[in-house]
C-alpha atoms as a PDB file:
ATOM      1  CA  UNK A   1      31.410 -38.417 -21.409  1.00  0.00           C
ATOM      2  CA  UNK A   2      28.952 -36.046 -22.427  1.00  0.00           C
ATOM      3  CA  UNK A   3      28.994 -35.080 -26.011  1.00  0.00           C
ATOM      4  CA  UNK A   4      26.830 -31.873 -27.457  1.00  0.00           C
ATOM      5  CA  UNK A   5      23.766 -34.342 -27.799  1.00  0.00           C
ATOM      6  CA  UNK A   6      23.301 -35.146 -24.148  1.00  0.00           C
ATOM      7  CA  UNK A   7      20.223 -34.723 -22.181  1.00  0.00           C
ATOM      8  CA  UNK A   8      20.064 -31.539 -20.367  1.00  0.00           C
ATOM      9  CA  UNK A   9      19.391 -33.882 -17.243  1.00  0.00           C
ATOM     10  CA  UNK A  10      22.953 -35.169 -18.104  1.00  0.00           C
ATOM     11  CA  UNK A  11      24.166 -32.214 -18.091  1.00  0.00           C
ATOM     12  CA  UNK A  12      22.546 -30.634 -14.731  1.00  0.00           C
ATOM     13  CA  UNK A  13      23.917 -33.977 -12.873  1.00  0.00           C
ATOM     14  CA  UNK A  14      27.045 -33.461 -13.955  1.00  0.00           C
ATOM     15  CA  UNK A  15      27.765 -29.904 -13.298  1.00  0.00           C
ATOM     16  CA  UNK A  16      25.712 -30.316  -9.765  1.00  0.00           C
ATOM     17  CA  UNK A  17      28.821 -33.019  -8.894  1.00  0.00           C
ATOM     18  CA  UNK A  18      31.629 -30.992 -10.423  1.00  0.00           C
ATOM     19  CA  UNK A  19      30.171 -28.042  -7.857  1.00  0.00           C
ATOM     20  CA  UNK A  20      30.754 -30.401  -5.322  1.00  0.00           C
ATOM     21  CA  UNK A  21      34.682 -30.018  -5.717  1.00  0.00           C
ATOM     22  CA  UNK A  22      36.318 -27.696  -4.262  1.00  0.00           C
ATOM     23  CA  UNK A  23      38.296 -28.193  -7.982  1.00  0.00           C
ATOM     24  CA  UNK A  24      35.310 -28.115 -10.776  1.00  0.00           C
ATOM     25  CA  UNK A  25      36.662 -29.842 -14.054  1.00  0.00           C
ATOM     26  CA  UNK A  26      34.445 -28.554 -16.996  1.00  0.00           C
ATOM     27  CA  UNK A  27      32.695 -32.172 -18.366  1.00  0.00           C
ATOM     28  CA  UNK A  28      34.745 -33.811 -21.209  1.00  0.00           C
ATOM     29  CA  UNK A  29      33.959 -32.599 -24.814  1.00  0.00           C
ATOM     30  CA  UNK A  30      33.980 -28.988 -23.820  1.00  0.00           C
ATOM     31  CA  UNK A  31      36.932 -27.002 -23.230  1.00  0.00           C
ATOM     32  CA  UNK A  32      36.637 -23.534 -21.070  1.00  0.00           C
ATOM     33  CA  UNK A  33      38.582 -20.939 -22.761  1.00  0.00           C
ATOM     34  CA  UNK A  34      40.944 -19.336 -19.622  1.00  0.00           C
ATOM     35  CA  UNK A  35      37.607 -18.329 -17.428  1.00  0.00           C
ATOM     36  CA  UNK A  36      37.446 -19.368 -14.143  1.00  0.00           C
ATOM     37  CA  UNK A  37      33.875 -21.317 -12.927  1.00  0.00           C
ATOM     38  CA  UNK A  38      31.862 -18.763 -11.299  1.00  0.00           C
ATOM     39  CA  UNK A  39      29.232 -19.044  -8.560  1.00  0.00           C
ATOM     40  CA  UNK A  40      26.460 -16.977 -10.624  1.00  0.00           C
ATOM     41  CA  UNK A  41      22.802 -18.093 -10.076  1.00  0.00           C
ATOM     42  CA  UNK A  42      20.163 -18.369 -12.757  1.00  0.00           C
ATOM     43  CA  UNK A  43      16.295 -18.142 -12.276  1.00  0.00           C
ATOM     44  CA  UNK A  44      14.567 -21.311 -14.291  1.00  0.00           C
ATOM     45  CA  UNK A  45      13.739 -19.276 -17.521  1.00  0.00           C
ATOM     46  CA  UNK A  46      17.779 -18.428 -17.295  1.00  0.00           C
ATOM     47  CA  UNK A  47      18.774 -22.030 -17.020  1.00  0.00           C
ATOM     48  CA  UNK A  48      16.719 -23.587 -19.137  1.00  0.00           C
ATOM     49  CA  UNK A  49      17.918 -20.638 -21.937  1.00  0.00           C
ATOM     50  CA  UNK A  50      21.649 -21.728 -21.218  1.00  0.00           C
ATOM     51  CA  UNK A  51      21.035 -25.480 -20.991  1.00  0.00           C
ATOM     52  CA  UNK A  52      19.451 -25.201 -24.208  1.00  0.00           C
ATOM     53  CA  UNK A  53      22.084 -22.909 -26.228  1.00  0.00           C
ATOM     54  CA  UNK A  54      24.893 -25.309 -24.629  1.00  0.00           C
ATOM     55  CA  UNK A  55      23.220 -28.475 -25.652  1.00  0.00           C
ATOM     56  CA  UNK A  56      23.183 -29.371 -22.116  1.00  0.00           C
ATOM     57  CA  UNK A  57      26.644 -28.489 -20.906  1.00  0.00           C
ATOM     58  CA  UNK A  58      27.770 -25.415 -18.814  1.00  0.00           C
ATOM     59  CA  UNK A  59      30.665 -23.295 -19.988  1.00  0.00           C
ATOM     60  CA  UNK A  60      32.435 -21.082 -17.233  1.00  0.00           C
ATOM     61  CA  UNK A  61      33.392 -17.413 -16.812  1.00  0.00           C
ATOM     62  CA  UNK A  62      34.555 -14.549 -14.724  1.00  0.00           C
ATOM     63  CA  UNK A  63      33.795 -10.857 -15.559  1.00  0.00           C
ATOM     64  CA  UNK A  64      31.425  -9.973 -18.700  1.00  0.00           C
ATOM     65  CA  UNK A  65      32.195 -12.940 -21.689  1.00  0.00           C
ATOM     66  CA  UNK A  66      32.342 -16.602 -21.198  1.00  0.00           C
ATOM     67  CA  UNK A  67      33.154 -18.882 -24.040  1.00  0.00           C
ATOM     68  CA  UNK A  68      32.772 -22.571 -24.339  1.00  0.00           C
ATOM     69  CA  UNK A  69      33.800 -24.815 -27.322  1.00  0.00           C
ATOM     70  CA  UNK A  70      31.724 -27.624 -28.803  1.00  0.00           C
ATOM     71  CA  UNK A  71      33.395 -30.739 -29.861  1.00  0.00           C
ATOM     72  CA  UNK A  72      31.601 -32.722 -32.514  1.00  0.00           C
ATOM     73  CA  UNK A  73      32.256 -35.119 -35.347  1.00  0.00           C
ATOM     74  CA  UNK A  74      32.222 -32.499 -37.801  1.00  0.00           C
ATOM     75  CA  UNK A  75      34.752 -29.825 -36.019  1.00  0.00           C
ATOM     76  CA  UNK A  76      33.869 -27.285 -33.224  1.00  0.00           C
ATOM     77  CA  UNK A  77      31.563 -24.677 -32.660  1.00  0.00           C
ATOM     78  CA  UNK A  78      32.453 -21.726 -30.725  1.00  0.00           C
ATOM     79  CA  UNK A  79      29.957 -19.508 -28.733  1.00  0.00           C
ATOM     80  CA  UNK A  80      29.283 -17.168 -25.272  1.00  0.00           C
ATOM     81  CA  UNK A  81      26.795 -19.082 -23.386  1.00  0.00           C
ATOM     82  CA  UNK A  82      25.848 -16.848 -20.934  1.00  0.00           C
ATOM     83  CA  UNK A  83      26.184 -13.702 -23.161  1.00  0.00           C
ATOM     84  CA  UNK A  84      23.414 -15.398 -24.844  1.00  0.00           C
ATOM     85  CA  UNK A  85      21.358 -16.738 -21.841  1.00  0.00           C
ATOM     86  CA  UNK A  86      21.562 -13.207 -20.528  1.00  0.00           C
ATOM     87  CA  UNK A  87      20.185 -11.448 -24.194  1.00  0.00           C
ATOM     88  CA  UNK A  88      17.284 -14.230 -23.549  1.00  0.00           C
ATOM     89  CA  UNK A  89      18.160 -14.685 -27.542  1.00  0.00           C
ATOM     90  CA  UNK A  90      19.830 -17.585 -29.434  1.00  0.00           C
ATOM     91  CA  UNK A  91      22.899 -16.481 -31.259  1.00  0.00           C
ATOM     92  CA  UNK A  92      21.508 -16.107 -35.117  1.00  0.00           C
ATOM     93  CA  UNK A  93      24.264 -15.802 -37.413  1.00  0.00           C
ATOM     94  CA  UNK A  94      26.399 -18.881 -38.067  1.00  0.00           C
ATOM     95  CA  UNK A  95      30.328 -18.262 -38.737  1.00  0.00           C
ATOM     96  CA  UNK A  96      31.870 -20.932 -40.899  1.00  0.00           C
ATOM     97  CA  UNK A  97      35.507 -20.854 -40.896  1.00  0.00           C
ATOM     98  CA  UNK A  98      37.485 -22.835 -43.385  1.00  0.00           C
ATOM     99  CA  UNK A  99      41.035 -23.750 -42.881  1.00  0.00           C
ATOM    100  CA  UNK A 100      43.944 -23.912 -45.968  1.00  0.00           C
ATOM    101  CA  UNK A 101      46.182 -26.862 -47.568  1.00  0.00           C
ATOM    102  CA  UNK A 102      47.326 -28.929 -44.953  1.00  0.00           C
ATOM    103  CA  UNK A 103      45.460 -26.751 -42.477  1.00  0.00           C
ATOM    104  CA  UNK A 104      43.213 -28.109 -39.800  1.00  0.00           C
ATOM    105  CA  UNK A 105      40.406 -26.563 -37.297  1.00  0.00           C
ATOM    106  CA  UNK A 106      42.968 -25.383 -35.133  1.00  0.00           C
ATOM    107  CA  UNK A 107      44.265 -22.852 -37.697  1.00  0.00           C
ATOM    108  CA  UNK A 108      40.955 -20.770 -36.814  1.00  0.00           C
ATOM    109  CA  UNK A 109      41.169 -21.480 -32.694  1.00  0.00           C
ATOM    110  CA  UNK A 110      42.348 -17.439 -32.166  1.00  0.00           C
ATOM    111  CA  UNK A 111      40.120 -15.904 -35.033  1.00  0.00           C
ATOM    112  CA  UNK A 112      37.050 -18.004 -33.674  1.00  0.00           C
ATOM    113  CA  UNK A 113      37.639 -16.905 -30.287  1.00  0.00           C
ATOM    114  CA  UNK A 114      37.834 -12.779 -31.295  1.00  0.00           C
ATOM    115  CA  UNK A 115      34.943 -13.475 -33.350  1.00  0.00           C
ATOM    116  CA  UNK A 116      32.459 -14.548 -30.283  1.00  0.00           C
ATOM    117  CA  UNK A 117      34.256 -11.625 -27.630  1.00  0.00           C
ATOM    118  CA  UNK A 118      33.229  -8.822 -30.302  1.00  0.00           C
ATOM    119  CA  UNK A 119      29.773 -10.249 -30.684  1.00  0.00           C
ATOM    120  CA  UNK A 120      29.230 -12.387 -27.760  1.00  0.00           C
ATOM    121  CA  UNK A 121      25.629 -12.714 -28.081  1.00  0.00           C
ATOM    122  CA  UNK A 122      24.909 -12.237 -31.655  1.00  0.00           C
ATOM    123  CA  UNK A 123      27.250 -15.208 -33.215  1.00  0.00           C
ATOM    124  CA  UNK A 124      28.077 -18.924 -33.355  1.00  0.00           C
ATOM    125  CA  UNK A 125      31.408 -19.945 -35.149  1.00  0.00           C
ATOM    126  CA  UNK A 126      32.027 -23.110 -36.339  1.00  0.00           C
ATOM    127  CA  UNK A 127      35.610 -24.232 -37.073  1.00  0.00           C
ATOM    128  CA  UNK A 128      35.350 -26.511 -40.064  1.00  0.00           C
ATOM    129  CA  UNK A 129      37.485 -30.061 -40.001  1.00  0.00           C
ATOM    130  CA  UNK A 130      36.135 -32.355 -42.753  1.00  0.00           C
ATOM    131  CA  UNK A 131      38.882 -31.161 -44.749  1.00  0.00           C
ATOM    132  CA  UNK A 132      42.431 -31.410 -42.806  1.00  0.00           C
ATOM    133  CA  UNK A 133      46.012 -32.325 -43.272  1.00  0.00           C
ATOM    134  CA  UNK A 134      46.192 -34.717 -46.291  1.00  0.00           C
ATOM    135  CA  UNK A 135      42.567 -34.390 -47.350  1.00  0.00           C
ATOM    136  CA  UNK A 136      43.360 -30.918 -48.382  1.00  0.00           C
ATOM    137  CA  UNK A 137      44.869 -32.889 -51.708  1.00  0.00           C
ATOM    138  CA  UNK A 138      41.846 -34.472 -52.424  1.00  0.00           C
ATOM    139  CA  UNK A 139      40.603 -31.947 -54.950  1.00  0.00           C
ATOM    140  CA  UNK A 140      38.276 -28.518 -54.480  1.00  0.00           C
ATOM    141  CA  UNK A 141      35.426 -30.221 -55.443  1.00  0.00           C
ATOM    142  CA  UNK A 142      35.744 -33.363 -53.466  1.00  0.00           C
ATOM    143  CA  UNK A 143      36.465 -31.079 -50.607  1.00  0.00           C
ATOM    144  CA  UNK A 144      34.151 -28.744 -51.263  1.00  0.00           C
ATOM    145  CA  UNK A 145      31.544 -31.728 -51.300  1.00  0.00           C
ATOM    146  CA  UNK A 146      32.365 -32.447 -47.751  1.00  0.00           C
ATOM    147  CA  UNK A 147      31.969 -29.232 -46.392  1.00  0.00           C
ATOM    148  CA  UNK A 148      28.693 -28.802 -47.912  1.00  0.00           C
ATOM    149  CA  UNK A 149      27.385 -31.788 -46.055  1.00  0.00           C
ATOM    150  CA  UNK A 150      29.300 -30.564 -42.579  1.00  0.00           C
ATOM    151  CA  UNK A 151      27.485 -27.362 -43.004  1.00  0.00           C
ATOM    152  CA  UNK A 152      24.148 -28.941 -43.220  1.00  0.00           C
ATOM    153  CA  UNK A 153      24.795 -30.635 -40.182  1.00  0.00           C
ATOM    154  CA  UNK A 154      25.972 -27.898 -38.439  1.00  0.00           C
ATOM    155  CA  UNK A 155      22.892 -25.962 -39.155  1.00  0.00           C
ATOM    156  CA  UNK A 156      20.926 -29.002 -38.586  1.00  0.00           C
ATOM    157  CA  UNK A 157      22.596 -29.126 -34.943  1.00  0.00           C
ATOM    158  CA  UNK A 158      21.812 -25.587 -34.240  1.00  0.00           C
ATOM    159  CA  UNK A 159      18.361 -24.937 -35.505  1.00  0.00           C
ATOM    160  CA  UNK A 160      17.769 -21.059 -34.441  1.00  0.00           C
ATOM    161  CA  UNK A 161      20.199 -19.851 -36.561  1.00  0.00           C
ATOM    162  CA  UNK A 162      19.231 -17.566 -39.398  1.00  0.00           C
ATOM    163  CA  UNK A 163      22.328 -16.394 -41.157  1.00  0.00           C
ATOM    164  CA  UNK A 164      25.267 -17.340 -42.507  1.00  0.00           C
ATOM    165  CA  UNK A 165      28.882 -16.228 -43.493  1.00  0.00           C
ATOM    166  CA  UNK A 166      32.258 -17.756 -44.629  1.00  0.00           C
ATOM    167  CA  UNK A 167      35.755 -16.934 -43.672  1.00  0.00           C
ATOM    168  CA  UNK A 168      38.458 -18.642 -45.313  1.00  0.00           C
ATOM    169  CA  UNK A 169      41.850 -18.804 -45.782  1.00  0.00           C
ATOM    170  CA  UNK A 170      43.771 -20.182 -48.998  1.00  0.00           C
ATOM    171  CA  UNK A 171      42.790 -23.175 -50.932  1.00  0.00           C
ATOM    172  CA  UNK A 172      40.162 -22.764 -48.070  1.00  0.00           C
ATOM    173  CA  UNK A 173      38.803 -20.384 -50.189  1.00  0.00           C
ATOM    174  CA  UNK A 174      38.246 -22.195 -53.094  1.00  0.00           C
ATOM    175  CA  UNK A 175      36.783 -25.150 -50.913  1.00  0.00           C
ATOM    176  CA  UNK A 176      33.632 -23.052 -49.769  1.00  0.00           C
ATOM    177  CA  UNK A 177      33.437 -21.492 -52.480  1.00  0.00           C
ATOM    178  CA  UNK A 178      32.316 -24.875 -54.473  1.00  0.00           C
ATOM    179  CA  UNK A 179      30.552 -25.690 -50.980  1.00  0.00           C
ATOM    180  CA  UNK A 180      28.069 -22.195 -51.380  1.00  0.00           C
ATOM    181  CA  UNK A 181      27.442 -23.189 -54.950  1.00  0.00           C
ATOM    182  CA  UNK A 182      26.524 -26.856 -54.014  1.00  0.00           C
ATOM    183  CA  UNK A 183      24.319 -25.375 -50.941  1.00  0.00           C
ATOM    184  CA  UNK A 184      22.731 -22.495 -52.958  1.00  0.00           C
ATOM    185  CA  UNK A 185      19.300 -22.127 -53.061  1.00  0.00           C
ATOM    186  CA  UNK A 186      17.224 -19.801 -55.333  1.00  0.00           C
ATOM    187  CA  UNK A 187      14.254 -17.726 -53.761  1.00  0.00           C
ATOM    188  CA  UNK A 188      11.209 -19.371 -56.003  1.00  0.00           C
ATOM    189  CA  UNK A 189      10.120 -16.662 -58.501  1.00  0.00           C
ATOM    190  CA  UNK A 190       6.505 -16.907 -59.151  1.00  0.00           C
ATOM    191  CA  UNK A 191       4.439 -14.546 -60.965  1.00  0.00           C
ATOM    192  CA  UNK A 192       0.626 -13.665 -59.728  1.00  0.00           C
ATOM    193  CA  UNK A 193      -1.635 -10.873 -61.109  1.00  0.00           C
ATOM    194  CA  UNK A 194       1.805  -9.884 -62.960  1.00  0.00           C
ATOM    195  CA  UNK A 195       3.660  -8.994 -59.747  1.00  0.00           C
ATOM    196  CA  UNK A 196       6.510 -10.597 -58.849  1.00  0.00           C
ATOM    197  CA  UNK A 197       7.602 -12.300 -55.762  1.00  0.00           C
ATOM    198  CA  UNK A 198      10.949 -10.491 -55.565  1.00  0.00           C
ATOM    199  CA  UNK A 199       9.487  -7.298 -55.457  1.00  0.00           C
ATOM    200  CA  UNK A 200       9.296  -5.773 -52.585  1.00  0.00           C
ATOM    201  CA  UNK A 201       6.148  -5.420 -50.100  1.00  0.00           C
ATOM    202  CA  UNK A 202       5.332  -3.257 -47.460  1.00  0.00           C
ATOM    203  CA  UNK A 203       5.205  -5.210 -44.313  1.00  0.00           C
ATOM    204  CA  UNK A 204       6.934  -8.268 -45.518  1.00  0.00           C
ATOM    205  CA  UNK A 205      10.480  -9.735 -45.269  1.00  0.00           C
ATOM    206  CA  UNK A 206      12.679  -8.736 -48.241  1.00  0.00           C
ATOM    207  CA  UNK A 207      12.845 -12.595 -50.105  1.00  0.00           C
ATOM    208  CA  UNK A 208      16.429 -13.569 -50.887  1.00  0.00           C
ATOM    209  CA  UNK A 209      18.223 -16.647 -51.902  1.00  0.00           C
ATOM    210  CA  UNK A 210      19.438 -18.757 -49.515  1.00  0.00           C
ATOM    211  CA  UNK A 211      22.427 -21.029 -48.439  1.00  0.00           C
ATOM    212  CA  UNK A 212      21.714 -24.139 -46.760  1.00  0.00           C
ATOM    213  CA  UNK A 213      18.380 -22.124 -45.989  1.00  0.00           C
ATOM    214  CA  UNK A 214      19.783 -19.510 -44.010  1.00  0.00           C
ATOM    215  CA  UNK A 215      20.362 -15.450 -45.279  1.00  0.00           C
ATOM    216  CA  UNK A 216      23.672 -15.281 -46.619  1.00  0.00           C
ATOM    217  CA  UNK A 217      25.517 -12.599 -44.979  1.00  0.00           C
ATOM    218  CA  UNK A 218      29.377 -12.433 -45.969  1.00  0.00           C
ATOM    219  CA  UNK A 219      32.193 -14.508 -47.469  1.00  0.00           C
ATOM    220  CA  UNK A 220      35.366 -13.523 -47.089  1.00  0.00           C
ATOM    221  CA  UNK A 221      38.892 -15.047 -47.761  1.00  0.00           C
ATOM    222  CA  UNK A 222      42.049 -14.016 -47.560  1.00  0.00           C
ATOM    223  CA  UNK A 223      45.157 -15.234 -49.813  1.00  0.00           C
ATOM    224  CA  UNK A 224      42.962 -17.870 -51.974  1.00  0.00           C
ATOM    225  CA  UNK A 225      44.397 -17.987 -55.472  1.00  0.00           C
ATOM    226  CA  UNK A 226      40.839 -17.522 -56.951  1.00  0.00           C
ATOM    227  CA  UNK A 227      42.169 -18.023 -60.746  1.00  0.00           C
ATOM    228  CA  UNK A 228      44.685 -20.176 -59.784  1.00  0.00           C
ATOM    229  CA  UNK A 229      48.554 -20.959 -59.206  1.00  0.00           C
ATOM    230  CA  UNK A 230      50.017 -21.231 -62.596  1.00  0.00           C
ATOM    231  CA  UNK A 231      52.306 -18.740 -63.221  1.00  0.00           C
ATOM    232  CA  UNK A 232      52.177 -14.917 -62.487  1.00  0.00           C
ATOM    233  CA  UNK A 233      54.371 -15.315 -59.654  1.00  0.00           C
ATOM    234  CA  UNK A 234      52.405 -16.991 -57.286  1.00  0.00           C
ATOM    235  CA  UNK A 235      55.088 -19.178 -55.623  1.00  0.00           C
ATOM    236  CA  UNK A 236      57.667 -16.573 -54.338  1.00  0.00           C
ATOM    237  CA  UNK A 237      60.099 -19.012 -53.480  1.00  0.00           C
ATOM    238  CA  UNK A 238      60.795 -20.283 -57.223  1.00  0.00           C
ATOM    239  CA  UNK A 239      61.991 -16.549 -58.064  1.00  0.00           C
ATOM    240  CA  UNK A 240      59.336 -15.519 -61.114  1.00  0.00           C
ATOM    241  CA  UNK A 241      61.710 -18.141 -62.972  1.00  0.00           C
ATOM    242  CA  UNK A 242      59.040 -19.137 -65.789  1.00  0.00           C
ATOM    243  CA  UNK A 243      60.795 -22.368 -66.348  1.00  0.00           C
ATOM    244  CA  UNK A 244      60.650 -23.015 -62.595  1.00  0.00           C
ATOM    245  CA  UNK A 245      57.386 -22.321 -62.365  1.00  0.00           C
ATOM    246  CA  UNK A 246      56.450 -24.518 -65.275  1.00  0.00           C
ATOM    247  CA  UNK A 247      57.981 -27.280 -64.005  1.00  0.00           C
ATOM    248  CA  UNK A 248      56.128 -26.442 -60.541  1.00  0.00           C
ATOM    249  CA  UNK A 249      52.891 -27.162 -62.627  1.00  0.00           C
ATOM    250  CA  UNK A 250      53.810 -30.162 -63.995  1.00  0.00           C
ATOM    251  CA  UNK A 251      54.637 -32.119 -60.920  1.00  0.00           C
ATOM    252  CA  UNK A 252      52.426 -30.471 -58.257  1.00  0.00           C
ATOM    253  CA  UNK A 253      50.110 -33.363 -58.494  1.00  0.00           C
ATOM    254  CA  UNK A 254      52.781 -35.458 -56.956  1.00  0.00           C
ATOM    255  CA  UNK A 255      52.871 -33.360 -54.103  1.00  0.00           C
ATOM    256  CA  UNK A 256      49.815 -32.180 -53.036  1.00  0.00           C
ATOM    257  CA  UNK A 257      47.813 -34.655 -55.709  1.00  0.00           C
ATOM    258  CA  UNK A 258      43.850 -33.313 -57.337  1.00  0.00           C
ATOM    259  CA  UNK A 259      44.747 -30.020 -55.369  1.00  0.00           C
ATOM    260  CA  UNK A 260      47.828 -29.710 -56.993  1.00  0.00           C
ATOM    261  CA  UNK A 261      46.434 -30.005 -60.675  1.00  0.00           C
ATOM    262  CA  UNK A 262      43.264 -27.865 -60.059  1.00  0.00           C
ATOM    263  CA  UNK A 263      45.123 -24.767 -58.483  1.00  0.00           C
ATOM    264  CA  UNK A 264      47.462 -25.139 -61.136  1.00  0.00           C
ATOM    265  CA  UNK A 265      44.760 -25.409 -63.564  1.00  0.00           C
ATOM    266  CA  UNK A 266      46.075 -28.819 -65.528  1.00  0.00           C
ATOM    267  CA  UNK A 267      43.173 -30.683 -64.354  1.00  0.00           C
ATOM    268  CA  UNK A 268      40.839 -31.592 -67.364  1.00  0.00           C
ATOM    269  CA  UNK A 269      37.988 -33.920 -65.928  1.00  0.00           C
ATOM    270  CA  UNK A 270      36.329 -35.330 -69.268  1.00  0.00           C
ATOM    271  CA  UNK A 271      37.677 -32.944 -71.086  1.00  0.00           C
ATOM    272  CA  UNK A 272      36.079 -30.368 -69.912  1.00  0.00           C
ATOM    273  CA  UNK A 273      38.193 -26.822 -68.980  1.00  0.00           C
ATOM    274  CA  UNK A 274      40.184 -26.792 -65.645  1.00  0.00           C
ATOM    275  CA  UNK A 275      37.686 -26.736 -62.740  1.00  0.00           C
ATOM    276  CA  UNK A 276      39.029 -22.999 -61.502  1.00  0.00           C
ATOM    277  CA  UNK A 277      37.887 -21.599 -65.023  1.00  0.00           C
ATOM    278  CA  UNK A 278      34.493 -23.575 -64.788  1.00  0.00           C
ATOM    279  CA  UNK A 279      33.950 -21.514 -61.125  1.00  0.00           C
ATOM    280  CA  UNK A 280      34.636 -18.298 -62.855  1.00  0.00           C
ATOM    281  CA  UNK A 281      31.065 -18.397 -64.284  1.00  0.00           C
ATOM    282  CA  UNK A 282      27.690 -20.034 -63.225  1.00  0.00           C
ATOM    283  CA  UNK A 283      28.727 -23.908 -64.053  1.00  0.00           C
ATOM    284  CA  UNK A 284      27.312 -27.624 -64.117  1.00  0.00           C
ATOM    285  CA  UNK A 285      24.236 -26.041 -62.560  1.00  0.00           C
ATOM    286  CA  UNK A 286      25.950 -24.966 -59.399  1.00  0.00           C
ATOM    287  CA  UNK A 287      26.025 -20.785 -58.945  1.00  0.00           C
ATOM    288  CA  UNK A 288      29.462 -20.354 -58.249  1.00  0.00           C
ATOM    289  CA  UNK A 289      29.034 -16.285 -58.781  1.00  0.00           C
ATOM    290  CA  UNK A 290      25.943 -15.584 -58.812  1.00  0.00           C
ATOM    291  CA  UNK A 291      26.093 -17.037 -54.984  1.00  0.00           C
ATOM    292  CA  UNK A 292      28.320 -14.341 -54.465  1.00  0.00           C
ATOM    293  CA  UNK A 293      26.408 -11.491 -55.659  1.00  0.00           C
ATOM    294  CA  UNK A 294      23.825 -12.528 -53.181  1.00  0.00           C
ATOM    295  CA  UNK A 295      25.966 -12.241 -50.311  1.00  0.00           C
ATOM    296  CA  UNK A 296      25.952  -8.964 -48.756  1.00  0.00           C
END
């Protein structure tokens, strides 16, 4: 098998015998997206560039866009190969895409895959699966724990990036949400000669704050009950019946278990305020808005 860590030589021997076929099966761990293999020749600099965005593994394409998915540990990352071997430029903007309750990386497959055909060149997306199925009732902040170490990875696995975004859906949401709090990091204000750093200078890069140490670019989700569950119609299917929806809150914990208290805001960790109403303001340390703010 050869995984996104193999040797490039791995990877050369591998597609050199699959050309051998009058049948080419892409190797194991990466899946071609509907693009047939195509007899295109690279010069060295050109291989070496693909090899080396791939991790050693050839996608395959017909026509302009070629994508290829990366399987890991930590969910799968979805880019254009050649797009990028033929920019001579590594993709530098990072995509992490974060699925709902009982969601899973899958969730994201078509969204990922629209994401790298607009901006072929420009983007990696990486389709987050730490948190799937049942370990979507684990809790936002347990969850959002485990994405923050399976973004560090990811970034650690793809070292040219530069910037980042988030695109989640639902409880998703709230998951990165704690996740760019936990992976915040503040631009180092020092003062000299009574300038500051944060000012701007002529001829340098604009300082910012970072996330996981990259620029943070956008985060966007769609349907994530930021304030919560509780009431206010948010379950359509009890009817805006207030004693339906109280009894909703009182039992969701059964269903869907930390999850179920936090979005319904019942959760009161040593006595401290339900952990939805702590991420409403800067909390604990972690810069659950001000995180925000930064993002552009």
């Amino acid at each position: 098998m050869i995984s996104a860590n193999s040797p490039p030589a791995t990877a050369v021997s591998a597609l050199a015998t699959a050309k051998s076929n009058l049948t080419p099966i892409p190797p194991r761990g990466y899946r071609n997206l509907g693009f047939r293999l195509s007899s295109q020749r690279f010069g060295p600099s050109e291989m070496y560039l693909v090899r080396k965005v791939t991790r050693g593994c050839f996608g395959d394409r017909a026509g302009k866009g070629r994508m290829v998915e990366v399987e890991s540990v930590d969910g799968e990352d979805v880019f254009d190969a050649v797009a990028a071997a033929e920019a001579k430029v590594f993709p530098e903007h990072l995509v992490i895409m974060v699925n709902g309750i009982v969601g899973s990386a899958a969730d994201w497959k078509y969204a990922a895959e629209q994401f790298v055909k607009k901006l072929p060149d420009k983007v990696i997306v990486h389709r987050s699966e730490c948190n799937y199925s049942t370990l979507t009732f684990n809790g936002v902040d347990l969850m959002g724990e485990r994405l923050a170490k399976e973004v560090l990875a990811v970034v650690k696995r793809w070292p040219e990036v530069r910037k980042i975004s988030f695109v989640a859906h639902s409880l998703g949401g709230l998951v990165a949400r704690y996740a760019v709090a936990m992976l915040y990091e503040p631009f180092p204000k020092m003062e000299s000669s009574g300038l500051s750093v944060n000012h701007s200078v002529q001829g340098l890069e604009q300082p910012y704050d970072r996330i996981a140490g990259l620029e943070p670019m956008n985060f966007i989700t769609f349907a994530t009950p930021h304030l919560g569950s509780r009431g206010h119609k948010q379950l359509p299917f009890l009817g805006g019946l207030p004693f339906l929806e109280k009894r909703a809150s009182q039992t969701a914990h059964l269903i869907v278990g930390r999850s179920g208290k936090h979005l319904f805001l019942t959760d009161s960790d040593d006595g401290r305020p339900p952990l939805l109403l702590q991420m409403v303001n800067d909390s604990d340390g972690l810069k659950f808005m001000l995180v925000l703010i930064d993002t552009q």
